[in-house]
C-alpha atoms as a PDB file:
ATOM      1  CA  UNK A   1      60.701 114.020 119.659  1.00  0.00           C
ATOM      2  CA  UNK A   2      63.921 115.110 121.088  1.00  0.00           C
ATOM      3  CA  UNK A   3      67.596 113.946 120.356  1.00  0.00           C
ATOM      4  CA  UNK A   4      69.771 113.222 123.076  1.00  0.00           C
ATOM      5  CA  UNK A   5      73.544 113.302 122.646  1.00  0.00           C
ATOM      6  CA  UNK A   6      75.864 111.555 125.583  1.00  0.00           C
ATOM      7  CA  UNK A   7      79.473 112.102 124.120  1.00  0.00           C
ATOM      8  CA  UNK A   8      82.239 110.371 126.303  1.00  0.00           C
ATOM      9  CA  UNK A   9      85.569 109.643 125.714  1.00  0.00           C
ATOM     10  CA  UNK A  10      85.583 106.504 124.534  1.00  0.00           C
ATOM     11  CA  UNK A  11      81.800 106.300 122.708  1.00  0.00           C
ATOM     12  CA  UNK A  12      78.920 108.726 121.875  1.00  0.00           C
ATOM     13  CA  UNK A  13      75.394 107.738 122.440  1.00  0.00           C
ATOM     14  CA  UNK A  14      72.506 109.203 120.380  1.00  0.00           C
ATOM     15  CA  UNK A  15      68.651 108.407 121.517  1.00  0.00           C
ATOM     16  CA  UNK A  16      65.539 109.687 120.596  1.00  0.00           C
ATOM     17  CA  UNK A  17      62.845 110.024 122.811  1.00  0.00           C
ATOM     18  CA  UNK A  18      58.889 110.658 121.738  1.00  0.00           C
ATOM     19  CA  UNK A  19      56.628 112.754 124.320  1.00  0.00           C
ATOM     20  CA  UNK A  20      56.039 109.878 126.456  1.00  0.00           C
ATOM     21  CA  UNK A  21      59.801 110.213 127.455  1.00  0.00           C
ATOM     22  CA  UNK A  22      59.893 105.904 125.915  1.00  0.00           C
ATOM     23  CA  UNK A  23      63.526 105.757 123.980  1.00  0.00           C
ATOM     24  CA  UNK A  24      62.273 104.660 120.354  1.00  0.00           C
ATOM     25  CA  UNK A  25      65.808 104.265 119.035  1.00  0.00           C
ATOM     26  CA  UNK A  26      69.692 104.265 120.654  1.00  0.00           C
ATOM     27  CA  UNK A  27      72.396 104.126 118.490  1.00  0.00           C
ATOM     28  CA  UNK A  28      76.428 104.185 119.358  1.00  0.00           C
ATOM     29  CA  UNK A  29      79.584 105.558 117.791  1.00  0.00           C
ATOM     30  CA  UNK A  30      83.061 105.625 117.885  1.00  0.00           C
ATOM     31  CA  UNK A  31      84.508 109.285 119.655  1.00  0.00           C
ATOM     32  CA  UNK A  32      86.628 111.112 117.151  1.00  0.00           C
ATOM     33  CA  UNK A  33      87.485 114.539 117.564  1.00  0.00           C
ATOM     34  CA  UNK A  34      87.607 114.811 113.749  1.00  0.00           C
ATOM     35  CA  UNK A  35      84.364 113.514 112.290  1.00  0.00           C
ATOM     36  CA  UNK A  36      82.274 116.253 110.809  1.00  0.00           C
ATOM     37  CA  UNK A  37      78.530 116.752 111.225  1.00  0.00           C
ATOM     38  CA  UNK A  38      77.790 115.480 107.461  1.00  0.00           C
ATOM     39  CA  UNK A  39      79.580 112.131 108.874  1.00  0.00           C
ATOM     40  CA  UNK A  40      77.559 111.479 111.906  1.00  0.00           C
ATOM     41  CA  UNK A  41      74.252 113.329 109.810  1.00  0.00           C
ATOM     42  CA  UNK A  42      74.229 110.303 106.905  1.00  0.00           C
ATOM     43  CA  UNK A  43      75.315 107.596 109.733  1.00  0.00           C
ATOM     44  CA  UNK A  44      72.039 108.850 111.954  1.00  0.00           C
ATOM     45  CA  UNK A  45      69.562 109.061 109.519  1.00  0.00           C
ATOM     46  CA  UNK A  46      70.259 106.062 107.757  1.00  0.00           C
ATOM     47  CA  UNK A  47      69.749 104.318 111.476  1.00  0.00           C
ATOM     48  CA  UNK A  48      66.529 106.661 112.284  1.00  0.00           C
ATOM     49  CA  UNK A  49      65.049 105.071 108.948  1.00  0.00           C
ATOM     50  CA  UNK A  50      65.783 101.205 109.580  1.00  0.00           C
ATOM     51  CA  UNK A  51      63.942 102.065 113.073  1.00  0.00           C
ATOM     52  CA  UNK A  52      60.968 103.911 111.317  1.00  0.00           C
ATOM     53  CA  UNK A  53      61.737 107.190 112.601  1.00  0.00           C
ATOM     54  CA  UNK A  54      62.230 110.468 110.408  1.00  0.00           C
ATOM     55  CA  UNK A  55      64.663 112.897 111.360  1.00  0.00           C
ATOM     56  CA  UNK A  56      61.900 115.557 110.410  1.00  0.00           C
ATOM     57  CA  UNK A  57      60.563 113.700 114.056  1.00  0.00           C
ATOM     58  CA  UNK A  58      62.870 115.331 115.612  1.00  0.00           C
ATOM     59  CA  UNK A  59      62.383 118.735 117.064  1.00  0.00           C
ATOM     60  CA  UNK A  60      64.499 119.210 120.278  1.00  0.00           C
ATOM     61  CA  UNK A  61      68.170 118.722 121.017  1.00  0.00           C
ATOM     62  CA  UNK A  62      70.005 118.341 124.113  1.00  0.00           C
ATOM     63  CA  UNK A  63      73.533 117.742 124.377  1.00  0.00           C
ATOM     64  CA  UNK A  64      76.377 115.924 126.717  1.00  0.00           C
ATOM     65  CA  UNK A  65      80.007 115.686 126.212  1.00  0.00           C
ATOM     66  CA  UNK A  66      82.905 115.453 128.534  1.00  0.00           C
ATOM     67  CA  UNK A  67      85.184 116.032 124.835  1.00  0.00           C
ATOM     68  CA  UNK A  68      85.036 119.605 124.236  1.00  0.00           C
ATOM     69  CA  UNK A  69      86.498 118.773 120.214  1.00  0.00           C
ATOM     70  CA  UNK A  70      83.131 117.399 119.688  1.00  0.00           C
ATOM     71  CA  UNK A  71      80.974 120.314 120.170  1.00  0.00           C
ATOM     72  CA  UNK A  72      80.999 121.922 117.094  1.00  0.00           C
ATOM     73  CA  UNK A  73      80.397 119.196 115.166  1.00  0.00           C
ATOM     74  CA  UNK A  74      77.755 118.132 117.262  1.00  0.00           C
ATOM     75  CA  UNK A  75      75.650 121.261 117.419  1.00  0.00           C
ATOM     76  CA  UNK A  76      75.723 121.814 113.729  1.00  0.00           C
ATOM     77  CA  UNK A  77      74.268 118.281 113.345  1.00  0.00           C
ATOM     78  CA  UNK A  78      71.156 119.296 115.491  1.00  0.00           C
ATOM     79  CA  UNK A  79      71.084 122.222 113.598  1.00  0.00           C
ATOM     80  CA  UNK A  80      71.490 121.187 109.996  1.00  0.00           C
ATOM     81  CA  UNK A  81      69.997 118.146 109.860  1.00  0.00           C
ATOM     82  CA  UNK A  82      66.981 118.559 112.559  1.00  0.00           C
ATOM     83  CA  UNK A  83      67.002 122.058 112.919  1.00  0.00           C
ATOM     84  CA  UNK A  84      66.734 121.986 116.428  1.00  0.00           C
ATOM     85  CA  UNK A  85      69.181 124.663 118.571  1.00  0.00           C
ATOM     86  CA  UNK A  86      70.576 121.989 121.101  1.00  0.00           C
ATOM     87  CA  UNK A  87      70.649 122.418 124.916  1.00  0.00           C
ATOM     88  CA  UNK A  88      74.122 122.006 126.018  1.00  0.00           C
ATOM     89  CA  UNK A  89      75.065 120.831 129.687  1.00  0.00           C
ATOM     90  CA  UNK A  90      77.456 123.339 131.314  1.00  0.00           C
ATOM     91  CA  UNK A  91      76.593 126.271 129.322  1.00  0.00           C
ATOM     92  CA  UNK A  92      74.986 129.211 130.873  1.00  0.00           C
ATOM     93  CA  UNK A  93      71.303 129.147 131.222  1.00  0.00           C
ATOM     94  CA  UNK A  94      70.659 125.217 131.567  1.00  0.00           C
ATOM     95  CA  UNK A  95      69.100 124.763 135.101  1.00  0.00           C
ATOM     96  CA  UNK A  96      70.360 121.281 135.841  1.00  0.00           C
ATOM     97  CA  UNK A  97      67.574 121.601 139.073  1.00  0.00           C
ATOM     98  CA  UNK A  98      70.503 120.969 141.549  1.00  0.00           C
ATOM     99  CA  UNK A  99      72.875 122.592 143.162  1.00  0.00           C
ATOM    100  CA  UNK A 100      76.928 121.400 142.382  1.00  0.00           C
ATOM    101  CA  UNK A 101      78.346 121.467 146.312  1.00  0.00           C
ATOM    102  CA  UNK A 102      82.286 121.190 145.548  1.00  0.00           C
ATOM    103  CA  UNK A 103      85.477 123.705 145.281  1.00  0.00           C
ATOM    104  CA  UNK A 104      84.833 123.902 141.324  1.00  0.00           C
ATOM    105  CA  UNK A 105      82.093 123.073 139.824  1.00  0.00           C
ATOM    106  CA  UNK A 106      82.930 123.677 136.325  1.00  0.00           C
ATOM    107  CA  UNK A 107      85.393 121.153 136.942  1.00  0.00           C
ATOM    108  CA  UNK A 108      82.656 118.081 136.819  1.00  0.00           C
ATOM    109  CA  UNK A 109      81.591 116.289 133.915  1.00  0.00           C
ATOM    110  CA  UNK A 110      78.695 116.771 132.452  1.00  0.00           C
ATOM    111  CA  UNK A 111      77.855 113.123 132.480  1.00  0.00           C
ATOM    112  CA  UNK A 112      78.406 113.005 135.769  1.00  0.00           C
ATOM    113  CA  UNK A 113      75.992 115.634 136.696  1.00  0.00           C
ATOM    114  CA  UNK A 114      73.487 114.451 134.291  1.00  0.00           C
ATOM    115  CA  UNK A 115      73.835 110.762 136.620  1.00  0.00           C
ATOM    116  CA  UNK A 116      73.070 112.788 139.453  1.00  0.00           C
ATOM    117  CA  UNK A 117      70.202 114.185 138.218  1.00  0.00           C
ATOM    118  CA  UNK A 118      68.953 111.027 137.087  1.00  0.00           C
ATOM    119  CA  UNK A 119      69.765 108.807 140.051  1.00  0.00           C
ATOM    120  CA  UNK A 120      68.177 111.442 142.060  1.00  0.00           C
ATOM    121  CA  UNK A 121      64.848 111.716 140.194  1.00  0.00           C
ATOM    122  CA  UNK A 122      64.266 107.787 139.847  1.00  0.00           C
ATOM    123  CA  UNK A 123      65.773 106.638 143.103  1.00  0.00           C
ATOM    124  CA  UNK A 124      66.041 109.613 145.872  1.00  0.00           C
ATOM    125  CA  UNK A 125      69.107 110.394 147.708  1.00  0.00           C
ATOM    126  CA  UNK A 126      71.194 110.149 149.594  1.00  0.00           C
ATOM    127  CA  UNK A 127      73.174 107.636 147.198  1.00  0.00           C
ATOM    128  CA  UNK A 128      76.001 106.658 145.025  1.00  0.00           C
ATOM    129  CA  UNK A 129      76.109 106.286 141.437  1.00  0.00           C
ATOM    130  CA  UNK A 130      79.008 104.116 140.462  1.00  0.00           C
ATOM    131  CA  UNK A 131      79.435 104.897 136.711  1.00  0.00           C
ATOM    132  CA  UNK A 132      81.709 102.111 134.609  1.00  0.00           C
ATOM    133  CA  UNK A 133      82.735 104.089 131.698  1.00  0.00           C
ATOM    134  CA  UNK A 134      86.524 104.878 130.392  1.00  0.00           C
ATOM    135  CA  UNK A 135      87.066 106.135 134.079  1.00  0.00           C
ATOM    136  CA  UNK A 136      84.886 104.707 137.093  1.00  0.00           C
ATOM    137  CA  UNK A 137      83.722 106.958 138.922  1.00  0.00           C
ATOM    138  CA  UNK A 138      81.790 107.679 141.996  1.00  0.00           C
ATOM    139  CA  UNK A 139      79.489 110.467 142.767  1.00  0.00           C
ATOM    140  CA  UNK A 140      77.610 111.369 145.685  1.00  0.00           C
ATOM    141  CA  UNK A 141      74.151 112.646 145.374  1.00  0.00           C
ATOM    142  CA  UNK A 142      72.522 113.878 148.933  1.00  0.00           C
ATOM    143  CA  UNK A 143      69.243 114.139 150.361  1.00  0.00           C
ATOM    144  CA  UNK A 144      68.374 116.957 148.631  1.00  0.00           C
ATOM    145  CA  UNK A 145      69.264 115.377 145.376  1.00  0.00           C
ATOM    146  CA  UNK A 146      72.303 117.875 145.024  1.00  0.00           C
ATOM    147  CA  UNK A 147      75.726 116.764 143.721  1.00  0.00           C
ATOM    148  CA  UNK A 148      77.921 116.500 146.921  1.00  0.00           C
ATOM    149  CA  UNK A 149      81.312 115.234 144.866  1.00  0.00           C
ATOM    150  CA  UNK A 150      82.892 111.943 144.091  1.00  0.00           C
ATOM    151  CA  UNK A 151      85.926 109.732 143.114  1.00  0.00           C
ATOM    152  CA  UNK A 152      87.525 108.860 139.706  1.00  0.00           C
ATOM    153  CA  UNK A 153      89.607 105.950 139.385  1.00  0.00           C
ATOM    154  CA  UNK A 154      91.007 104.206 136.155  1.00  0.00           C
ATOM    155  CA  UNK A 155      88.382 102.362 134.093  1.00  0.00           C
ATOM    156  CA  UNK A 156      88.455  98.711 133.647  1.00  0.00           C
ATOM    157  CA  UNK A 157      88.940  98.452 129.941  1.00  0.00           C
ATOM    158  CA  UNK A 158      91.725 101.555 130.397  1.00  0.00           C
ATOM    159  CA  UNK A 159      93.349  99.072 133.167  1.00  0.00           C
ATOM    160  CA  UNK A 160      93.520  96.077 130.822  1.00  0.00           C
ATOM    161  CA  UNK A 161      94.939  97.999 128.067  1.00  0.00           C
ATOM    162  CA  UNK A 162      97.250  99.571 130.346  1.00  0.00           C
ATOM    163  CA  UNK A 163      98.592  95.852 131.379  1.00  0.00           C
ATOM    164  CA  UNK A 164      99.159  95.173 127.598  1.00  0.00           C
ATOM    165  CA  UNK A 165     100.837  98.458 126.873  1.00  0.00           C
ATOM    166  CA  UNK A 166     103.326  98.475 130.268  1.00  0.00           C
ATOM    167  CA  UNK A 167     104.481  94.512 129.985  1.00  0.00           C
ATOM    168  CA  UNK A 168     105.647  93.437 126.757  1.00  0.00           C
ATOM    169  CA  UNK A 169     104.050  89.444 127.866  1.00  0.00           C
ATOM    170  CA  UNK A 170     100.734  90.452 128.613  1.00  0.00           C
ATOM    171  CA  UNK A 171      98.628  89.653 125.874  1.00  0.00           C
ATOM    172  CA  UNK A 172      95.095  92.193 125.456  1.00  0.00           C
ATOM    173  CA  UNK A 173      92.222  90.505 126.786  1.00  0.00           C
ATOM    174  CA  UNK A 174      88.860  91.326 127.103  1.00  0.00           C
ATOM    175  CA  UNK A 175      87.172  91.907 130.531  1.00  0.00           C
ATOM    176  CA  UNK A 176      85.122  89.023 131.658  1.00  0.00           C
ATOM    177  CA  UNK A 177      84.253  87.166 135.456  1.00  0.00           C
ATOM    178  CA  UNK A 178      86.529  84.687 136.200  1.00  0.00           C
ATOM    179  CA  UNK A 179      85.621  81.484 137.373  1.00  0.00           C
ATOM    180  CA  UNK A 180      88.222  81.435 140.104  1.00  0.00           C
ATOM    181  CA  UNK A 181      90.238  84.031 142.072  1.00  0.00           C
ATOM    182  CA  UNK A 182      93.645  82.649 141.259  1.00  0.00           C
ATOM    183  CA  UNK A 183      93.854  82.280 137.737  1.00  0.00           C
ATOM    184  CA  UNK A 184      96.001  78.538 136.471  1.00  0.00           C
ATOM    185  CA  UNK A 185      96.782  80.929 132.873  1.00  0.00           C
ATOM    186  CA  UNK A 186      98.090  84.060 132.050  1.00  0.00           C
ATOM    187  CA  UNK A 187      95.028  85.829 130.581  1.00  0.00           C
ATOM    188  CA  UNK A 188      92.934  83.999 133.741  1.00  0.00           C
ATOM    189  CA  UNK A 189      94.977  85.468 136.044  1.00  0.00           C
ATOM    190  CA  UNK A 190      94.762  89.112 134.362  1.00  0.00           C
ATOM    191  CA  UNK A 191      91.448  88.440 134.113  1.00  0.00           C
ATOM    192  CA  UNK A 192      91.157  87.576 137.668  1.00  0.00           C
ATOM    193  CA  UNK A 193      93.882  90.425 138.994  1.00  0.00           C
ATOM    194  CA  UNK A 194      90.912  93.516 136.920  1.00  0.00           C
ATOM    195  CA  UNK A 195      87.515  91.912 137.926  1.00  0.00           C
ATOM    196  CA  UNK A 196      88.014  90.998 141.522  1.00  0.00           C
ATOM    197  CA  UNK A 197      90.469  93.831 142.231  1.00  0.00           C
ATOM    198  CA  UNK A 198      87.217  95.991 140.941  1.00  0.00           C
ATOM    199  CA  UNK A 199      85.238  94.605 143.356  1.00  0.00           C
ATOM    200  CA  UNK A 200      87.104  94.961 146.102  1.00  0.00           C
ATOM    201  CA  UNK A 201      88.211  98.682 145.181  1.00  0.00           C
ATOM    202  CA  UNK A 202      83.839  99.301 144.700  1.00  0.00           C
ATOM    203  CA  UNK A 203      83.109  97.487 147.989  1.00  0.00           C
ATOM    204  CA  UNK A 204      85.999  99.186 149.700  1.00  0.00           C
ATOM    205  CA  UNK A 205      85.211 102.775 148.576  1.00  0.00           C
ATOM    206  CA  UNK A 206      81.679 102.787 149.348  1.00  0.00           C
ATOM    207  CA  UNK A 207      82.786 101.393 152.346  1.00  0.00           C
ATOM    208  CA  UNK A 208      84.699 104.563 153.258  1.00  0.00           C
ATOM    209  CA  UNK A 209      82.078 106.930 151.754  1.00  0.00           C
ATOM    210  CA  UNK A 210      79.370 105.259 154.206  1.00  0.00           C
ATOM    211  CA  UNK A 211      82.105 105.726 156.820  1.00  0.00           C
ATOM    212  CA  UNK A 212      82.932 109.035 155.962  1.00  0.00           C
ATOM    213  CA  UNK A 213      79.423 110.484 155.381  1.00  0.00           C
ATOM    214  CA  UNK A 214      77.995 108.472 158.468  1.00  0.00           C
ATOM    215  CA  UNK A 215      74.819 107.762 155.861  1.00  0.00           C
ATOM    216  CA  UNK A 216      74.316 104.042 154.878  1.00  0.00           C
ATOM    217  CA  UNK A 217      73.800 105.790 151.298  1.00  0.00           C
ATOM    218  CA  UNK A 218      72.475 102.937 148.877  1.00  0.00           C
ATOM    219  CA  UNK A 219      74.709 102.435 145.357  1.00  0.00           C
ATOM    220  CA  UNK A 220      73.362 102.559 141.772  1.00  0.00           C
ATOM    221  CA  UNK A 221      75.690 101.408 138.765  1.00  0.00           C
ATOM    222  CA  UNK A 222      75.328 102.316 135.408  1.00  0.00           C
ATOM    223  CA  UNK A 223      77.566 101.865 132.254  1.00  0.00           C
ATOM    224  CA  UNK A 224      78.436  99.587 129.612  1.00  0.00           C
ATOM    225  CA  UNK A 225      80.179  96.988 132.462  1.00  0.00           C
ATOM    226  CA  UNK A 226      77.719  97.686 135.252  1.00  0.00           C
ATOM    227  CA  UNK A 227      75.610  94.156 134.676  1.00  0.00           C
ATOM    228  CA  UNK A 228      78.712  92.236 134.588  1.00  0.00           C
ATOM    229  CA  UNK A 229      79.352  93.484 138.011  1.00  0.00           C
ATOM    230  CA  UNK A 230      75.916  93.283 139.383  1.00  0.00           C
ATOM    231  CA  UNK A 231      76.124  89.880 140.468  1.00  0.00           C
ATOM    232  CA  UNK A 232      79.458  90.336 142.332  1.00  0.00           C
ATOM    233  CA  UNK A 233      79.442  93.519 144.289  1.00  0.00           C
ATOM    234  CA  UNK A 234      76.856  93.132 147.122  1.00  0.00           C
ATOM    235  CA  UNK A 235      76.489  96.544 147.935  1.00  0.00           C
ATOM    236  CA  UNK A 236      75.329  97.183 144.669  1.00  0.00           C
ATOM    237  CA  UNK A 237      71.398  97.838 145.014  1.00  0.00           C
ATOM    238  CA  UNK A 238      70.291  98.791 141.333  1.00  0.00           C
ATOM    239  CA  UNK A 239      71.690  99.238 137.820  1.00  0.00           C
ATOM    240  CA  UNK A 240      70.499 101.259 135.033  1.00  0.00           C
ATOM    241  CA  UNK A 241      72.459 101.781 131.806  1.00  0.00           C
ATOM    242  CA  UNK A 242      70.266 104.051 130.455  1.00  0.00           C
ATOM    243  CA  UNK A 243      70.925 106.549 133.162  1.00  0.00           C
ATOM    244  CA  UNK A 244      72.480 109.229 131.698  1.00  0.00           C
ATOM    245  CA  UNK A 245      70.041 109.346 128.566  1.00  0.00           C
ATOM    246  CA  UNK A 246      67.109 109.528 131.447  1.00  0.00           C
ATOM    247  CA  UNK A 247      68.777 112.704 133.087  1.00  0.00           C
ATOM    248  CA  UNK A 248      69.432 114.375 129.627  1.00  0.00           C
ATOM    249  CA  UNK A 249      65.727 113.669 128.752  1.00  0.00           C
ATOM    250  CA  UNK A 250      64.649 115.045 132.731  1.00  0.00           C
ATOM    251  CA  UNK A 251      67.057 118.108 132.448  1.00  0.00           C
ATOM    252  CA  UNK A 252      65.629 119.235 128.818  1.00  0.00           C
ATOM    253  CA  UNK A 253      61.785 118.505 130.118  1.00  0.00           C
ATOM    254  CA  UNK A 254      62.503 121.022 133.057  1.00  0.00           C
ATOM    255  CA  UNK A 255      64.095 123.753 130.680  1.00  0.00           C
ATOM    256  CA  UNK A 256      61.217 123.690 128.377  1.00  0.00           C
ATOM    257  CA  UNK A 257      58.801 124.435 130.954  1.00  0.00           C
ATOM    258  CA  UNK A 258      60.725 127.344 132.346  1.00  0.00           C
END
């Protein structure tokens, strides 16, 4: 079975896959730059066991992160407690299968390429992947199922927070569709204000990118907050929020064979 590691700013995912590529377990934690690899080792396991998987299951590792503290600690959990040596995205000799067409491409996140593998694989390009995470972001994937660059703009949760933290009588509220577009309350209309002003900053930018590109390029969203926006952005075609795990599962399949 193989472990798959998606480590973003805000949360890390772990999922194991079997040989059928089926997830038989997902599991999500807090990101800290200072837990060790004992610490997320006991808080694994235990979970692999009340899902009836063994971590002696486990015989591959493959590995995300866009928070470079967290490598060490999580390679030496792959290799202490499944002693597997983990594929890491961005290090040299990983063929992600595509080619990275911007300025600088060490400069892109590795979830972001690992979308664009996915997206690419399951729904062809030319297309967008609009990714709701701790940043939003938007990445183009072309015909040839290459990465051809994108957009990053604040994430919703960061954007509430940032309300909270900027005006001392905003109270924190959590992220949710309003029933109307002018809210008659406070936390309504700060409610209102992030979720409409997210769709029309999604429907306006893959406006432009259609414009820009001249290709009527269809969207895919993924991310924790992509089915609360499914229903409101039109030009949203498909949503997966297992994305990411997919390409990490597609990216170590194609280094094993070669």
């Amino acid at each position: 079975m193989l472990l798959a590691i998606d480590s973003g700013n805000t949360n890390i995912v772990f999922a194991v896959f079997d040989d059928a590529g089926t997830i038989r377990g997902e599991w999500r934690s807090s990101t800290s730059a200072n837990r060790t690899a004992d610490e997320y080792g006991v808080w694994l396991t235990q979970l692999m066991q009340l899902d009836g998987l063994k971590r002696e299951d486990v015989t591959a590792a493959i590995i995300a992160s866009v928070v470079p503290a967290t490598f060490f600690s999580l390679k030496t959990l792959c290799r202490k407690y499944f002693h597997a040596e983990p594929l890491v995205i961005g290090e040299d000799g990983v063929d992600l299968g595509i080619k990275v067409l911007i300025d600088r491409p060490e400069e892109v996140g590795a979830d972001r390429l690992v979308n664009a593998v996915a997206a690419g694989e399951q729904f062809g390009g030319p297309l967008i992947v609009v990714d709701f995470g701790t940043a939003t972001t938007f990445d183009i994937v072309d015909s040839g199922g290459n990465y051809a660059g994108g957009i990053i703009a604040p994430g919703v949760n960061l954007s509430l927070e940032a309300l909270h933290m900027a005006a001392a009588k905003l109270p924190r509220v959590a992220i949710g569709r309003p029933r109307h577009v002018v809210g008659r309350s406070t936390v309504e209309a700060m409610q209102s204000g992030v979720f409409w002003g997210y769709v029309g900053m999604i429907e306006g930018l893959v406006k432009r990118i259609r414009e820009e590109t001249g290709i009527d390029m269809q969207v895919v969203a993924t991310g924790g907050l992509a089915p609360l926006f499914m229903g409101a952005v039109d030009c949203i075609a498909s949503s997966d929020p297992q994305l990411t795990l997919k390409g990490l599962l597609a990216i170590h399949r194609r280094n094993r064979r070669t």
